[in-house]
Protein backbone atom coordinates (compact mmCIF):
# COMPACT_ATOMS: atom_id res chain seq x y z
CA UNK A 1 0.00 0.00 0.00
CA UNK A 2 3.08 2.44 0.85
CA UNK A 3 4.56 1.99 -2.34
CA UNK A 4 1.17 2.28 -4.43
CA UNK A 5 1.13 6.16 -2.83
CA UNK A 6 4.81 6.09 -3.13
CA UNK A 7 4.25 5.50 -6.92
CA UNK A 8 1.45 7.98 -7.41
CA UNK A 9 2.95 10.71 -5.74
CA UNK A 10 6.01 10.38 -8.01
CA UNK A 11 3.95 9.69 -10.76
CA UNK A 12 2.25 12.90 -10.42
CA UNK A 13 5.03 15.14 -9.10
CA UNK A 14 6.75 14.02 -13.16
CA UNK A 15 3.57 14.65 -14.91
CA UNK A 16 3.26 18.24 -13.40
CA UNK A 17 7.10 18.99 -14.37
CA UNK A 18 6.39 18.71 -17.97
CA UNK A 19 5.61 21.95 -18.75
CA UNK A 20 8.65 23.51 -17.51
CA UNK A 21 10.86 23.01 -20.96
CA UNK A 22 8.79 25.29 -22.35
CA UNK A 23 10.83 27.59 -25.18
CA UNK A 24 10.90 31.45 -25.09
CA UNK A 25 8.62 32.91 -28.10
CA UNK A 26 11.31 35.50 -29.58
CA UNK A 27 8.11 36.38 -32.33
CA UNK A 28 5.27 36.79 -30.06
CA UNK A 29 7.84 38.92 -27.79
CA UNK A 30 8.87 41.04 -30.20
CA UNK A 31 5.48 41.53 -31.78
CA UNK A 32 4.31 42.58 -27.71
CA UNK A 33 7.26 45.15 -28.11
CA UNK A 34 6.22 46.43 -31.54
CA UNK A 35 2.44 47.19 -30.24
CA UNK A 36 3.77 48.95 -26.95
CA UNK A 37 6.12 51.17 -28.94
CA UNK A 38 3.28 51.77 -31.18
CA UNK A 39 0.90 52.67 -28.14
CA UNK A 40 3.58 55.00 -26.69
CA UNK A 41 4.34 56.72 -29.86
CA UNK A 42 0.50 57.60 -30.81
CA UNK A 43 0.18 59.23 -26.84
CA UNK A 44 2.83 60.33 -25.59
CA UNK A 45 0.71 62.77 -22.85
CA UNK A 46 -0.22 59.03 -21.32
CA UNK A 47 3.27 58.41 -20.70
CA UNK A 48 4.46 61.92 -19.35
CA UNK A 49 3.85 63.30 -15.93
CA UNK A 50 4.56 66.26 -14.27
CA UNK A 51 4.97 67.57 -11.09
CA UNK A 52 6.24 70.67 -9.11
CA UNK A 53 5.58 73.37 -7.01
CA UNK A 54 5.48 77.06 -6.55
CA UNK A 55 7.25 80.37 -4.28
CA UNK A 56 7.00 83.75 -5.05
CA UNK A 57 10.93 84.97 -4.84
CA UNK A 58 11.97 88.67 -3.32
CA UNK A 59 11.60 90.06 -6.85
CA UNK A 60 7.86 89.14 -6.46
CA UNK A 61 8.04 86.74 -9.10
CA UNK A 62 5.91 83.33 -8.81
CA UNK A 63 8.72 80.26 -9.58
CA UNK A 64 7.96 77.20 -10.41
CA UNK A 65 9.99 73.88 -10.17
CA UNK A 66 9.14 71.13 -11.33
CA UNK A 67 9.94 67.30 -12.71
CA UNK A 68 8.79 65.90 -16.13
CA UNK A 69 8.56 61.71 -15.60
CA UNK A 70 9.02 60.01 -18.96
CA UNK A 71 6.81 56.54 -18.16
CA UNK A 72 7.45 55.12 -21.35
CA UNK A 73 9.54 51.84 -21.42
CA UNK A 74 10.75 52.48 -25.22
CA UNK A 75 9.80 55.90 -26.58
CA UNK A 76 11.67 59.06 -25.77
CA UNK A 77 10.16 62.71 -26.21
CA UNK A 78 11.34 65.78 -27.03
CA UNK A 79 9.38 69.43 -27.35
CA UNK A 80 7.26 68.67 -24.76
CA UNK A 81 4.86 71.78 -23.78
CA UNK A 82 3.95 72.41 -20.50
CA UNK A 83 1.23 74.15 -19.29
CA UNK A 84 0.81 76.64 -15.85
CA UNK A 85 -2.25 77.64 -14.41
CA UNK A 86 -2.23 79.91 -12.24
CA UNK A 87 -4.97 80.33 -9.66
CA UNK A 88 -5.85 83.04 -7.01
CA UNK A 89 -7.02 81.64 -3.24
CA UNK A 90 -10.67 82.03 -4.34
CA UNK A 91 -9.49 79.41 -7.20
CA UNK A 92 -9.74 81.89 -9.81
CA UNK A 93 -7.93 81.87 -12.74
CA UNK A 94 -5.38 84.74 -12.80
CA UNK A 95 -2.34 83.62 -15.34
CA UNK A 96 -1.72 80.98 -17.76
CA UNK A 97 1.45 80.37 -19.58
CA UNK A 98 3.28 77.95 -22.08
CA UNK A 99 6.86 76.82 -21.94
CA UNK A 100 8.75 74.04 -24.34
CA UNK A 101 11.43 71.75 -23.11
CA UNK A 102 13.53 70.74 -26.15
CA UNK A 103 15.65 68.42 -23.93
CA UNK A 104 15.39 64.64 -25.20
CA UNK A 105 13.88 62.55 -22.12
CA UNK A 106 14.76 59.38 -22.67
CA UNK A 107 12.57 56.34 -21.14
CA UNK A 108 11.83 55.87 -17.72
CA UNK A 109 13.95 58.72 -16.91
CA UNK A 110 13.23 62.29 -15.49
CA UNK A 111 14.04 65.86 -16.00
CA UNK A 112 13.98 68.38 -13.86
CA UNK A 113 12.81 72.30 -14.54
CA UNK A 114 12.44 75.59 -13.27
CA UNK A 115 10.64 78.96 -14.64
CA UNK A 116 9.78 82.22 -13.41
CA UNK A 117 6.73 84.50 -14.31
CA UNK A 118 5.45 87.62 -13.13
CA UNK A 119 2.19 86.89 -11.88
CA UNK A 120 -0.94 89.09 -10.39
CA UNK A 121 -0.27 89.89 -6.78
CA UNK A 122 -2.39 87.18 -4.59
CA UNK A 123 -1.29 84.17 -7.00
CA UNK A 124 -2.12 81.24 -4.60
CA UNK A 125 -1.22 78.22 -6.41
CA UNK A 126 -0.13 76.88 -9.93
CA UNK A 127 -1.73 73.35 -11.81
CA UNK A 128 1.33 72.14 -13.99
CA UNK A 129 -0.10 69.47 -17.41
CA UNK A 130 1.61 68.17 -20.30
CA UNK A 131 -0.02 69.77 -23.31
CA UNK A 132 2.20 67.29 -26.45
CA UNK A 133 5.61 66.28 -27.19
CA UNK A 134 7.07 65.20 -30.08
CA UNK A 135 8.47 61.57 -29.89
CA UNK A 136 12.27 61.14 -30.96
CA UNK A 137 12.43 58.67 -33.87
CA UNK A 138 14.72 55.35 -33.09
């Protein structure tokens, strides 16, 4: 009776190792690569985030400093626009502005960036978004 269990149990411990030769699919891989690269290079705002903060300096100008997060895995950008809003402590809207970072950010990598505006007295806070970016060809 031992060795009948001793038998199954071995039996069924090889049958359930079978499956580990199993070959790496270089195509299907590849083709997995080919439709993220794809994904990342039709929207590239998906795969950029930004984040910073604001001060107003002794010159009475608001700065801003901030970090641009490239969370692509293959595609790196360049040109990307940034856009400031900048809001009063009621929430108002008071100032908006524009800036372009040429710099190539490659993937999974992050760049770091500061600007200064002069902005209506009583500027409370600033909301930082990626407006495009170009993506750098391979």
């Amino acid at each position: 009776m031992k060795n009948c269990l001793l038998v199954i149990t071995l039996l069924a411990l090889v049958t359930s190792c079978k499956n580990g030769n199993q070959k790496f699919d270089e195509k299907s891989y590849a083709q997995s690569k080919e439709s993220l690269a794809d994904k990342e290079k039709k929207n590239p705002i998906a795969f950029l985030e930004v984040l910073g903060n604001d001060r107003r300096n002794w010159l009475g100008q608001t700065v801003v400093k901030g970090v641009i997060h490239n969370k692509a895995s293959i595609a790196a950008y360049r040109d990307i626009r940034i856009k400031m809003l900048f809001y009063n402590k009621e929430g108002k809207l008071v100032a908006n502005h524009e800036d372009v970072y040429q710099e190539t950010l490659l993937p999974n990598n992050s760049m770091k960036f500061k600007a200064r505006y002069g902005t209506p007295r009583g500027t409370d806070s600033v909301a930082l978004s990626v407006m495009s970016a170009a993506v750098v060809p391979e």
